[in-house]
PDB file of N, CA and C in Angstrom:
ATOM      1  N   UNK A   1       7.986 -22.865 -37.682  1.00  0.00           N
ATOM      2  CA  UNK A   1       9.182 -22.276 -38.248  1.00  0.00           C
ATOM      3  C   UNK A   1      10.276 -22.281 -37.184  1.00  0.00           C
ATOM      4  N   UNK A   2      11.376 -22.608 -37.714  1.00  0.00           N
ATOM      5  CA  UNK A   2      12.316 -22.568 -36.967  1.00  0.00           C
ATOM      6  C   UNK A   2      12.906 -21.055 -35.841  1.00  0.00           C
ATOM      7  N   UNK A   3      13.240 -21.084 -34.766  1.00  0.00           N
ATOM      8  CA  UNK A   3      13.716 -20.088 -34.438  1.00  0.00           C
ATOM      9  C   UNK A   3      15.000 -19.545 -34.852  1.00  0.00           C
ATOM     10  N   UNK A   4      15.857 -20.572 -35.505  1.00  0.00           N
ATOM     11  CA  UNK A   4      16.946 -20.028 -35.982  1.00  0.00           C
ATOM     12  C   UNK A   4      16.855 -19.351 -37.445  1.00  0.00           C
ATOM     13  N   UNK A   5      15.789 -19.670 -38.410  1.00  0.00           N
ATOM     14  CA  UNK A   5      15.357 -19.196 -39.349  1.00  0.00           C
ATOM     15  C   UNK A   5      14.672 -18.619 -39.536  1.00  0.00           C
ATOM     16  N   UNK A   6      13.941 -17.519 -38.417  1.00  0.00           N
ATOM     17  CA  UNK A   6      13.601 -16.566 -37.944  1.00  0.00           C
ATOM     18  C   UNK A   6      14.319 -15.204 -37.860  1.00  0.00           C
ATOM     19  N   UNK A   7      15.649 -15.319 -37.265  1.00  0.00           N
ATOM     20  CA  UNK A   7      16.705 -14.937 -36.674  1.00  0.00           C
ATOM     21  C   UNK A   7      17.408 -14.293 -38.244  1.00  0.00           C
ATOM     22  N   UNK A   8      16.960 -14.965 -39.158  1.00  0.00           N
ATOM     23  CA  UNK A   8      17.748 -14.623 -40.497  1.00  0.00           C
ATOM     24  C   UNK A   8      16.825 -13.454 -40.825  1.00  0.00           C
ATOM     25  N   UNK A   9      15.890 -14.408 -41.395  1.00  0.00           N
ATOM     26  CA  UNK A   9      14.201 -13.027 -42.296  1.00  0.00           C
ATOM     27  C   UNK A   9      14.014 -12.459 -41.438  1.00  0.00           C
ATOM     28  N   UNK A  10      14.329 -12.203 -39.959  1.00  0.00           N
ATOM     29  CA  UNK A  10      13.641 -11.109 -39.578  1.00  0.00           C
ATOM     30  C   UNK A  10      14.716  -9.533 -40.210  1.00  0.00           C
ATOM     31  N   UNK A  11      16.086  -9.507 -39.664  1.00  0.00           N
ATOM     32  CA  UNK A  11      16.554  -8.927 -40.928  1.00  0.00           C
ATOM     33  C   UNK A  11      16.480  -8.618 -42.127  1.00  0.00           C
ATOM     34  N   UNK A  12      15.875  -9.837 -43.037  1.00  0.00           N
ATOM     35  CA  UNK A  12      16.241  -9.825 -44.384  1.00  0.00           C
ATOM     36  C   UNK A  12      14.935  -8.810 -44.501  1.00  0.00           C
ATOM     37  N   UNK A  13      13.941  -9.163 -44.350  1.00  0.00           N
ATOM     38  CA  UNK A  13      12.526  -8.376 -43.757  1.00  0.00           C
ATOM     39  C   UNK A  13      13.162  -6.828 -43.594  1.00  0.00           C
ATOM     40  N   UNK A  14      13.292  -6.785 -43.005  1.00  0.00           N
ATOM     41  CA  UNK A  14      14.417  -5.105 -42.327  1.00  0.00           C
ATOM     42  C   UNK A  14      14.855  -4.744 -43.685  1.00  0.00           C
ATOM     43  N   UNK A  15      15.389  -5.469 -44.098  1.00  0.00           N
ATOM     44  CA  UNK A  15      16.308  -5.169 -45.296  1.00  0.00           C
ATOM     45  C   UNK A  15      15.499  -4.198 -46.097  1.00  0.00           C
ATOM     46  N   UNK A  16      14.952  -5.666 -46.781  1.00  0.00           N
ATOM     47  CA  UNK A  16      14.045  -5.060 -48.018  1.00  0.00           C
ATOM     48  C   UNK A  16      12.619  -3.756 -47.832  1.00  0.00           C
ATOM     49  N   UNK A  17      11.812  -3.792 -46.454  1.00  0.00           N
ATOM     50  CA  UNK A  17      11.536  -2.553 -46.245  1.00  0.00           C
ATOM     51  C   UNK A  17      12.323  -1.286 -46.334  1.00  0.00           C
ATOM     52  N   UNK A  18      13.371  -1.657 -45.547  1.00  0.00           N
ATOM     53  CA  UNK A  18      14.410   0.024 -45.794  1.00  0.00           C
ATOM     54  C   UNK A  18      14.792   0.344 -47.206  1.00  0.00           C
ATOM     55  N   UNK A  19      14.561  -0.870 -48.306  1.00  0.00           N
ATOM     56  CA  UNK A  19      15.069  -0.930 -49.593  1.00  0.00           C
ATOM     57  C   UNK A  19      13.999   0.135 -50.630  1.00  0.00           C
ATOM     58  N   UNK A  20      12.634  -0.690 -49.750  1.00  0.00           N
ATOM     59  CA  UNK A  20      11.120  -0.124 -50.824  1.00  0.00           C
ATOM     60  C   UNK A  20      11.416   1.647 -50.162  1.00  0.00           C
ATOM     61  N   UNK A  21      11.196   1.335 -48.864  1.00  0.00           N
ATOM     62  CA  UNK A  21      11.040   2.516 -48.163  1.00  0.00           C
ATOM     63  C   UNK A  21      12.152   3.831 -48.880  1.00  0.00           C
ATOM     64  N   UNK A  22      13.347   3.484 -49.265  1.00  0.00           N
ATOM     65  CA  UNK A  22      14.342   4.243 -49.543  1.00  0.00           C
ATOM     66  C   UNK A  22      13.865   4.849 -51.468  1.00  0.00           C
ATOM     67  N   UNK A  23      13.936   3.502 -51.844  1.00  0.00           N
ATOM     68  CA  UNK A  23      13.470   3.685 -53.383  1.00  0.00           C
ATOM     69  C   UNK A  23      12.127   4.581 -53.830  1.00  0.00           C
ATOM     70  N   UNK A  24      11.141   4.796 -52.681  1.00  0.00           N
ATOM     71  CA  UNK A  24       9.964   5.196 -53.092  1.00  0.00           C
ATOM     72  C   UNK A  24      10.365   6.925 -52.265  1.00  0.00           C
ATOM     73  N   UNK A  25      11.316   7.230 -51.794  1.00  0.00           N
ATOM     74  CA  UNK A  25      11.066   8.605 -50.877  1.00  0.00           C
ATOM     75  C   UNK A  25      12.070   9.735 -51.035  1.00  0.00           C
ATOM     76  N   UNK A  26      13.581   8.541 -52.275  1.00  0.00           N
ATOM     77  CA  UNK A  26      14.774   9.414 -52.466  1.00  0.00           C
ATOM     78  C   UNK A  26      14.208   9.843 -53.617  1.00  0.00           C
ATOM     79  N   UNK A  27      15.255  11.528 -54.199  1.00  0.00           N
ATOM     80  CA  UNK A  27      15.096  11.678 -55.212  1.00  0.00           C
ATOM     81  C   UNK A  27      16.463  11.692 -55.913  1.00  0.00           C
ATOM     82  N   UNK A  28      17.308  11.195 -55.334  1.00  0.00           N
ATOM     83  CA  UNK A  28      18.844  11.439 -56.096  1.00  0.00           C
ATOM     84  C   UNK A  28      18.802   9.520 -56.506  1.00  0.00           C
ATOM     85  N   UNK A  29      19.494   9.639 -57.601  1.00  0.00           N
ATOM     86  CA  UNK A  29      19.650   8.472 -58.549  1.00  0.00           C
ATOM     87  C   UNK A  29      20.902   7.349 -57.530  1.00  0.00           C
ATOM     88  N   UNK A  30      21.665   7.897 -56.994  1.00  0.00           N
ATOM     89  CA  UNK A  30      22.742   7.322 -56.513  1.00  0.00           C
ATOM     90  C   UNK A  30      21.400   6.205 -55.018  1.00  0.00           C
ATOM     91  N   UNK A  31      20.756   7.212 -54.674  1.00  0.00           N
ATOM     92  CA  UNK A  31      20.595   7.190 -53.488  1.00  0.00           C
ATOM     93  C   UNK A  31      19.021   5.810 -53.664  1.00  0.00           C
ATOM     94  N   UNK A  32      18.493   5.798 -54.857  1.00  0.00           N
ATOM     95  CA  UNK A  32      17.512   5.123 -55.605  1.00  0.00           C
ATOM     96  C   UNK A  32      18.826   3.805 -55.942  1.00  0.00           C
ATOM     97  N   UNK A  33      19.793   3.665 -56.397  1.00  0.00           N
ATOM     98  CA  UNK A  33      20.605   2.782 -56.360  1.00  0.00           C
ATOM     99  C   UNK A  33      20.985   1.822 -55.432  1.00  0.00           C
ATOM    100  N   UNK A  34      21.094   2.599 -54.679  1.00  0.00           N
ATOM    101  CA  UNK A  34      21.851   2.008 -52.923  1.00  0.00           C
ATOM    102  C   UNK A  34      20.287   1.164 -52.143  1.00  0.00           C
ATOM    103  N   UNK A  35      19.172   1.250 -53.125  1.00  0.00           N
ATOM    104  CA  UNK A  35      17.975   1.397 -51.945  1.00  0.00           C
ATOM    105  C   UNK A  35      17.921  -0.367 -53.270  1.00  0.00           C
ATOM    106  N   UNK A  36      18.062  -0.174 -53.768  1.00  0.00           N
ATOM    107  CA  UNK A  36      17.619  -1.126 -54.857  1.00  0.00           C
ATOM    108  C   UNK A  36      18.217  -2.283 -54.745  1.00  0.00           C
ATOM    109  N   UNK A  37      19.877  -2.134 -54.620  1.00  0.00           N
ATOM    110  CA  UNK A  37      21.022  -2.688 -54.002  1.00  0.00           C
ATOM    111  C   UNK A  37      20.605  -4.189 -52.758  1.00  0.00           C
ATOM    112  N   UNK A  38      19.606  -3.128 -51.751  1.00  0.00           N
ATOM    113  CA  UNK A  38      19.452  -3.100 -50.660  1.00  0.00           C
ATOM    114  C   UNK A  38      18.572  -4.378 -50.684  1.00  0.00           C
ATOM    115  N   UNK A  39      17.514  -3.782 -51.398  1.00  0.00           N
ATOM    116  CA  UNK A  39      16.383  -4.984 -51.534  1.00  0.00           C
ATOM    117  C   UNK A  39      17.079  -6.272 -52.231  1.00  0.00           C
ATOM    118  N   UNK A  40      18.299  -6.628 -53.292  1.00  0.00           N
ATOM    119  CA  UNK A  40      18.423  -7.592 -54.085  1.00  0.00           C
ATOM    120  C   UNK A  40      19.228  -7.918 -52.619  1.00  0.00           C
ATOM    121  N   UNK A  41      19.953  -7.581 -51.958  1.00  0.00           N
ATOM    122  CA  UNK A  41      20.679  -8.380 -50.889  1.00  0.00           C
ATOM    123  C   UNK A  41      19.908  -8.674 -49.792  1.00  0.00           C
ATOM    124  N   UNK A  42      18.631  -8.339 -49.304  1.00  0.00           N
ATOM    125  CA  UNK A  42      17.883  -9.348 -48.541  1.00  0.00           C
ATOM    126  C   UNK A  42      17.148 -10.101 -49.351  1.00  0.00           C
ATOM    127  N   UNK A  43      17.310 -10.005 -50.891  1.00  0.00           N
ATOM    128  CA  UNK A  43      16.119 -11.569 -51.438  1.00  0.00           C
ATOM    129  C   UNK A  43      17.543 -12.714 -51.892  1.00  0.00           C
ATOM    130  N   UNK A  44      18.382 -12.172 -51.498  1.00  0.00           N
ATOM    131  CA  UNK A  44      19.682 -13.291 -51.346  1.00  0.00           C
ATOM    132  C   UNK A  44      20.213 -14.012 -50.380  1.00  0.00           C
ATOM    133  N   UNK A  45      19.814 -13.193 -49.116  1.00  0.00           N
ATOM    134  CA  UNK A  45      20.066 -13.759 -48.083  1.00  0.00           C
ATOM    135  C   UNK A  45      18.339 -14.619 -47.763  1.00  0.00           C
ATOM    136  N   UNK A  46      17.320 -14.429 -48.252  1.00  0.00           N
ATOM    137  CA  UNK A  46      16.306 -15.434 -48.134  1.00  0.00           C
ATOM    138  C   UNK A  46      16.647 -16.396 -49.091  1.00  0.00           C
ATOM    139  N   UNK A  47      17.532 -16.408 -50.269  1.00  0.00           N
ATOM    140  CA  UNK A  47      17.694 -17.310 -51.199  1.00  0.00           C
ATOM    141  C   UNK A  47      18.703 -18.809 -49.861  1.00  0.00           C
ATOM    142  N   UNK A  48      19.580 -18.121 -49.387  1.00  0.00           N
ATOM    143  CA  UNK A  48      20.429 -19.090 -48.281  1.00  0.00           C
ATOM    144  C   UNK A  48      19.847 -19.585 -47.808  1.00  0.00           C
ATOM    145  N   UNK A  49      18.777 -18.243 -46.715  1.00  0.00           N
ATOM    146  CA  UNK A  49      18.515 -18.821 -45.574  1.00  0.00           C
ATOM    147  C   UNK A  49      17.346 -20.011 -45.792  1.00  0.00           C
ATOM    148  N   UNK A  50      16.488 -20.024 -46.939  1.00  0.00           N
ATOM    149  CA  UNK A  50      15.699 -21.310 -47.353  1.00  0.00           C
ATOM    150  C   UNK A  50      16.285 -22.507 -47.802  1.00  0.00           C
ATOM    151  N   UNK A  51      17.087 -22.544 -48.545  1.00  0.00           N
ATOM    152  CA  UNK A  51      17.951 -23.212 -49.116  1.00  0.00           C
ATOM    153  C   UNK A  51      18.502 -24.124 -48.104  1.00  0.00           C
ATOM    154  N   UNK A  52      19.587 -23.531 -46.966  1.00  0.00           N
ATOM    155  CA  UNK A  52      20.038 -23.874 -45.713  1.00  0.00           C
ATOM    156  C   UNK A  52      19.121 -25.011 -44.806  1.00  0.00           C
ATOM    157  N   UNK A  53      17.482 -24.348 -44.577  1.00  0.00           N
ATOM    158  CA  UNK A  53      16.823 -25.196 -43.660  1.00  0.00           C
ATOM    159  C   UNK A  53      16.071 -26.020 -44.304  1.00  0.00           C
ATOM    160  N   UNK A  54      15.790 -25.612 -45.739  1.00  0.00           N
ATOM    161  CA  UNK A  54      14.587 -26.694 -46.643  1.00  0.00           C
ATOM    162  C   UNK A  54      15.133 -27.644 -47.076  1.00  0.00           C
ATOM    163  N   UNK A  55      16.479 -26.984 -47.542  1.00  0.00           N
ATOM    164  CA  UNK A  55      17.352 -28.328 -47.992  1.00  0.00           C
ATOM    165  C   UNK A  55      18.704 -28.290 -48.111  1.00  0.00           C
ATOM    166  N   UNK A  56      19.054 -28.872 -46.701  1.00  0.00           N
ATOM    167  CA  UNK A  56      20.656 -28.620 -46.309  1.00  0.00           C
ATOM    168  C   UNK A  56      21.909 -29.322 -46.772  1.00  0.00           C
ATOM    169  N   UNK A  57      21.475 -30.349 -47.911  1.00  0.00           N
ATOM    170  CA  UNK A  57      22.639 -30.986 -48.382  1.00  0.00           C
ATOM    171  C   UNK A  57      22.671 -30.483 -49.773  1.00  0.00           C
ATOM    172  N   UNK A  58      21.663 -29.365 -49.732  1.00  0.00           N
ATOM    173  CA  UNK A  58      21.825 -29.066 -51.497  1.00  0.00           C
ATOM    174  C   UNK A  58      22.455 -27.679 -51.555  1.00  0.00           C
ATOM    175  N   UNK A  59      23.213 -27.240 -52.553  1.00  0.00           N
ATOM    176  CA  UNK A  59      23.825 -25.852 -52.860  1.00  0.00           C
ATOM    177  C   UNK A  59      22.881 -25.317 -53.809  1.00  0.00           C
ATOM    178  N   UNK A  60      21.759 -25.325 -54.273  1.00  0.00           N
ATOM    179  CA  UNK A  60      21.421 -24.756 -55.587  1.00  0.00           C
ATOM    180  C   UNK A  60      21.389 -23.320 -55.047  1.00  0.00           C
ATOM    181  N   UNK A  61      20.480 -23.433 -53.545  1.00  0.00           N
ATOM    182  CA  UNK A  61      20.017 -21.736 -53.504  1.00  0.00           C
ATOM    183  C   UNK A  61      21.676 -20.885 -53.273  1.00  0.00           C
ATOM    184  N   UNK A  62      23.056 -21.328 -52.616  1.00  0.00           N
ATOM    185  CA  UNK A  62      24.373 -20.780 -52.910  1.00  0.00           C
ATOM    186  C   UNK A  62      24.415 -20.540 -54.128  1.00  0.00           C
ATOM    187  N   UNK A  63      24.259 -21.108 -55.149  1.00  0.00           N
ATOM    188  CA  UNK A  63      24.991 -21.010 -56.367  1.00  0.00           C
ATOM    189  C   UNK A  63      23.538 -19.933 -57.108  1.00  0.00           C
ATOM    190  N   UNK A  64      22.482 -20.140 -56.734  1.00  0.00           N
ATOM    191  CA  UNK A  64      21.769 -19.040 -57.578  1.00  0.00           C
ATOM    192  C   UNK A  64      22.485 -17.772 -56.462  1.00  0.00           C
ATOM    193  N   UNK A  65      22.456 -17.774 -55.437  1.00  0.00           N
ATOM    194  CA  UNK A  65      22.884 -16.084 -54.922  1.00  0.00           C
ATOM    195  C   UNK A  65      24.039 -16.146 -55.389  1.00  0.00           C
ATOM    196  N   UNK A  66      24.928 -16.557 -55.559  1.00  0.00           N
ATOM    197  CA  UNK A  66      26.231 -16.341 -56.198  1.00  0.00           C
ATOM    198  C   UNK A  66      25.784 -15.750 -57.641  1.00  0.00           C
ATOM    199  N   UNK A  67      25.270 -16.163 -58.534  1.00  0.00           N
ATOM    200  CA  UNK A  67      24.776 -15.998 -59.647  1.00  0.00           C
ATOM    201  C   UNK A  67      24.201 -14.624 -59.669  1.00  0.00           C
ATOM    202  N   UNK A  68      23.069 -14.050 -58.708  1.00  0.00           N
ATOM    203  CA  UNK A  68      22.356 -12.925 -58.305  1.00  0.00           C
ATOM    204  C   UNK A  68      23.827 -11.999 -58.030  1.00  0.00           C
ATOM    205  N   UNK A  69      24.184 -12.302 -56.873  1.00  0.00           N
ATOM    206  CA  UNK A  69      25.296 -11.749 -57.039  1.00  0.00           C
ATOM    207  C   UNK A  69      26.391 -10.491 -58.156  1.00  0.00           C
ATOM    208  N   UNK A  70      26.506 -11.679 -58.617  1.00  0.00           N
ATOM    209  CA  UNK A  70      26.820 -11.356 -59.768  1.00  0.00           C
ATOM    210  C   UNK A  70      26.797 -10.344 -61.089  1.00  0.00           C
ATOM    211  N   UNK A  71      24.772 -11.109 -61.213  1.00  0.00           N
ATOM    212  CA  UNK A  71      24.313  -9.840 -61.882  1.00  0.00           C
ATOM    213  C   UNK A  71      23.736  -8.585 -61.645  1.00  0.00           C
ATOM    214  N   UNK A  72      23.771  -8.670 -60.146  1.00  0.00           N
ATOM    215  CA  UNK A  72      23.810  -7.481 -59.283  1.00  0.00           C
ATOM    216  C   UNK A  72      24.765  -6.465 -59.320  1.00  0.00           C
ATOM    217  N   UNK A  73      26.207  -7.194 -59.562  1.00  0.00           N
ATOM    218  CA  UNK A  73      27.491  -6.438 -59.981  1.00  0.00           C
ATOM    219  C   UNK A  73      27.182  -5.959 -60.913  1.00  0.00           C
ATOM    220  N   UNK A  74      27.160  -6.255 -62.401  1.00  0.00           N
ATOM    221  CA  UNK A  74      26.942  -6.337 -63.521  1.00  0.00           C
ATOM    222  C   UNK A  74      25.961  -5.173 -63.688  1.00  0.00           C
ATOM    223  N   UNK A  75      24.786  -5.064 -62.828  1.00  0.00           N
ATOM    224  CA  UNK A  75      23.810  -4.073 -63.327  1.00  0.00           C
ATOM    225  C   UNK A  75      24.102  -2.741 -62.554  1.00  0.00           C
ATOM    226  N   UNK A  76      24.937  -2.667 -61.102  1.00  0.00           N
ATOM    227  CA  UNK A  76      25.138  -1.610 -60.856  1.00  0.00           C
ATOM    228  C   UNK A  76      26.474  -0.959 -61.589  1.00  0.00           C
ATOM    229  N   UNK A  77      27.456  -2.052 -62.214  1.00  0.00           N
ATOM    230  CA  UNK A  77      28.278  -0.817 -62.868  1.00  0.00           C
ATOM    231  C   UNK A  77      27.840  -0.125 -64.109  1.00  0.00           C
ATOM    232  N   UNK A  78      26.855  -0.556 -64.706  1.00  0.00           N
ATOM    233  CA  UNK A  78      25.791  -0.090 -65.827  1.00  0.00           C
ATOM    234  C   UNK A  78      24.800   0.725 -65.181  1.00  0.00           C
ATOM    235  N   UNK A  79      24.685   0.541 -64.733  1.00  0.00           N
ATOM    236  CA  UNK A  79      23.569   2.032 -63.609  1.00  0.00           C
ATOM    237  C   UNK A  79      24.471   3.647 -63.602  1.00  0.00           C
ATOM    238  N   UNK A  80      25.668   3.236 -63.165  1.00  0.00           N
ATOM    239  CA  UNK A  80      26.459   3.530 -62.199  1.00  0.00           C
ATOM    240  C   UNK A  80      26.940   4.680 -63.655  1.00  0.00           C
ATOM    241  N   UNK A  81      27.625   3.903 -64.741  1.00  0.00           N
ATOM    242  CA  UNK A  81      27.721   4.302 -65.911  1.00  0.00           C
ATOM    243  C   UNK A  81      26.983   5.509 -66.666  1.00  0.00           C
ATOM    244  N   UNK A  82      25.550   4.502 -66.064  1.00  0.00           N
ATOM    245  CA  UNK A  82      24.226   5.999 -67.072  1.00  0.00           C
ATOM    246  C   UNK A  82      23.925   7.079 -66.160  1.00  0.00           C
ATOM    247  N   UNK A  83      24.186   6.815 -64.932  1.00  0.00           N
ATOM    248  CA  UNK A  83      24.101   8.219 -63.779  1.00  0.00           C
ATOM    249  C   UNK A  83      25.570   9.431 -64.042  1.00  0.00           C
ATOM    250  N   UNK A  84      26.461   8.557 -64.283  1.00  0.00           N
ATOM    251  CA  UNK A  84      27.328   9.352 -64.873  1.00  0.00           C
ATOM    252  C   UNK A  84      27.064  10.231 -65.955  1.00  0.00           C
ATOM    253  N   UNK A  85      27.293   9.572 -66.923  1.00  0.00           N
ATOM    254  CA  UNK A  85      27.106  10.443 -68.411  1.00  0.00           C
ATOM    255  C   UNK A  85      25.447  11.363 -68.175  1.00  0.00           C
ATOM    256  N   UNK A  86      24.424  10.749 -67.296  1.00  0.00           N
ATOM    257  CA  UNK A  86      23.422  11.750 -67.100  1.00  0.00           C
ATOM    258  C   UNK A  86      24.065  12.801 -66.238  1.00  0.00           C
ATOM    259  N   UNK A  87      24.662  13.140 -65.299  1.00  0.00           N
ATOM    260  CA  UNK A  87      25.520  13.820 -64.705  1.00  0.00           C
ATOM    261  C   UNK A  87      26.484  14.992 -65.183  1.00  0.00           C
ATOM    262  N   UNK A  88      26.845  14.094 -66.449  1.00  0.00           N
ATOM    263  CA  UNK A  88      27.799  14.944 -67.097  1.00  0.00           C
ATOM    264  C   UNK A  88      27.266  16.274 -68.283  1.00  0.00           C
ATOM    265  N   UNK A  89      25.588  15.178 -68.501  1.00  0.00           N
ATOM    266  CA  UNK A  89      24.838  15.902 -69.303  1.00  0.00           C
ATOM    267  C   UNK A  89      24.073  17.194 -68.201  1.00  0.00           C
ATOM    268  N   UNK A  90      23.591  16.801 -67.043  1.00  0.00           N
ATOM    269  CA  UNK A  90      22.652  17.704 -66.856  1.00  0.00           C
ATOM    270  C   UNK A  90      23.353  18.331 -65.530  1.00  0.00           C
ATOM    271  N   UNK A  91      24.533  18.160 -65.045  1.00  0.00           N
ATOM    272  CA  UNK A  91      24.842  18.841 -63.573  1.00  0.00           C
ATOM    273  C   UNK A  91      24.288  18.324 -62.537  1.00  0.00           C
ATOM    274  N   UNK A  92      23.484  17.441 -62.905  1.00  0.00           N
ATOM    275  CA  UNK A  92      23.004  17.155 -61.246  1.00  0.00           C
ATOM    276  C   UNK A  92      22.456  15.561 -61.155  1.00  0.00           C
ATOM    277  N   UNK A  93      22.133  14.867 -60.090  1.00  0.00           N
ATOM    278  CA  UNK A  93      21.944  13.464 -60.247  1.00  0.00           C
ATOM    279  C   UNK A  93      20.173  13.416 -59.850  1.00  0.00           C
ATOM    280  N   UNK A  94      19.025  14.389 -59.808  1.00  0.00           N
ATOM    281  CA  UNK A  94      18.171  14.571 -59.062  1.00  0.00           C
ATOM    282  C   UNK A  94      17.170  13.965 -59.812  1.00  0.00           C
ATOM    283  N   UNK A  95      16.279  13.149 -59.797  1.00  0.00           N
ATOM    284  CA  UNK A  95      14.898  12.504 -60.744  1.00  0.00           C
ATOM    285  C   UNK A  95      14.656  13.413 -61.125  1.00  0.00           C
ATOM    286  N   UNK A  96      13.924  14.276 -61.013  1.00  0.00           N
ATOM    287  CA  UNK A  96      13.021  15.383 -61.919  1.00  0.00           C
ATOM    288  C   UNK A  96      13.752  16.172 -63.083  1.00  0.00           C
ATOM    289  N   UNK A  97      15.512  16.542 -62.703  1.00  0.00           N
ATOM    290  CA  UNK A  97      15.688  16.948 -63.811  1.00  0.00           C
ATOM    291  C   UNK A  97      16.264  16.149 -64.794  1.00  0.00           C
ATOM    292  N   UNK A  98      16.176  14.925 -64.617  1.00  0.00           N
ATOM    293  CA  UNK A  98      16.295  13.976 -65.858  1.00  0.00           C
ATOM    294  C   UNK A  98      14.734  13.776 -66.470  1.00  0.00           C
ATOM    295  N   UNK A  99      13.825  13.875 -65.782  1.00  0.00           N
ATOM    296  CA  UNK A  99      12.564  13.772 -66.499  1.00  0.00           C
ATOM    297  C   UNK A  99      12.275  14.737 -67.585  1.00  0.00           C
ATOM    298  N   UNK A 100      13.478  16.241 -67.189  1.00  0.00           N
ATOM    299  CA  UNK A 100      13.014  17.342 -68.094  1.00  0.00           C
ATOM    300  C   UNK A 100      13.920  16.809 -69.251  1.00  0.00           C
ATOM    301  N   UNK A 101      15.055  16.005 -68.997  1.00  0.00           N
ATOM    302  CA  UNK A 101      15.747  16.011 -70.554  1.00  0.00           C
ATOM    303  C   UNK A 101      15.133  15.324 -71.746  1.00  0.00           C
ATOM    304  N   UNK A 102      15.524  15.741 -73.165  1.00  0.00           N
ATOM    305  CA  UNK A 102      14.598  15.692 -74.374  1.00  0.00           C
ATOM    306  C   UNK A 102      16.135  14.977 -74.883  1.00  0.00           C
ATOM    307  N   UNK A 103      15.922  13.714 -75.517  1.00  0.00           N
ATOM    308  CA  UNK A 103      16.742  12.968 -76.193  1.00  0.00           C
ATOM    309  C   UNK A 103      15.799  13.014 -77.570  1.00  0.00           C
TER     310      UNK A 103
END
């Protein structure tokens, strides 16, 4: 393996642990967001950094993270949306007391 492609995943690695690590230990919804966030942007930056050394005259893995990207946008302003109106319903953003609400 390359040392310069080392130099990438060892970060991206970083990343996505602090991502699991965050998602499995918060209990506020915002904070389960940001951790989730976390993990889709180091499996994007492994989308480059393979892409880059496996195959350097091709864009596919750019144009799928662009794409990821994207629907990364897309799903946090819809997250972002239902933490609200849960917010507005229950006072607070905390897991457990959305588990107590009865729809």
């Amino acid at each position: 393996m390359n040392l310069t492609m080392l130099c990438y995943l060892v970060p991206s690695l970083i990343m996505f642990a602090a991502g699991v690590y965050g998602f499995c230990t918060r209990k506020n919804m915002i904070a389960l967001l940001i951790s989730l966030e976390l993990m889709l942007n180091a499996a994007d930056l492994n989308f480059v950094v393979f892409n880059r050394f496996l195959f350097p005259g091709s864009m596919e893995g750019m144009f799928f993270t662009i794409f990821a990207i994207a629907i990364a946008a897309a799903e946090t302003a819809v997250a972002i949306a239902i933490i609200i109106n849960i917010y507005r319903e229950v006072k607070n953003t905390d897991i457990n007391s959305v588990k107590q609400m009865k729809f």
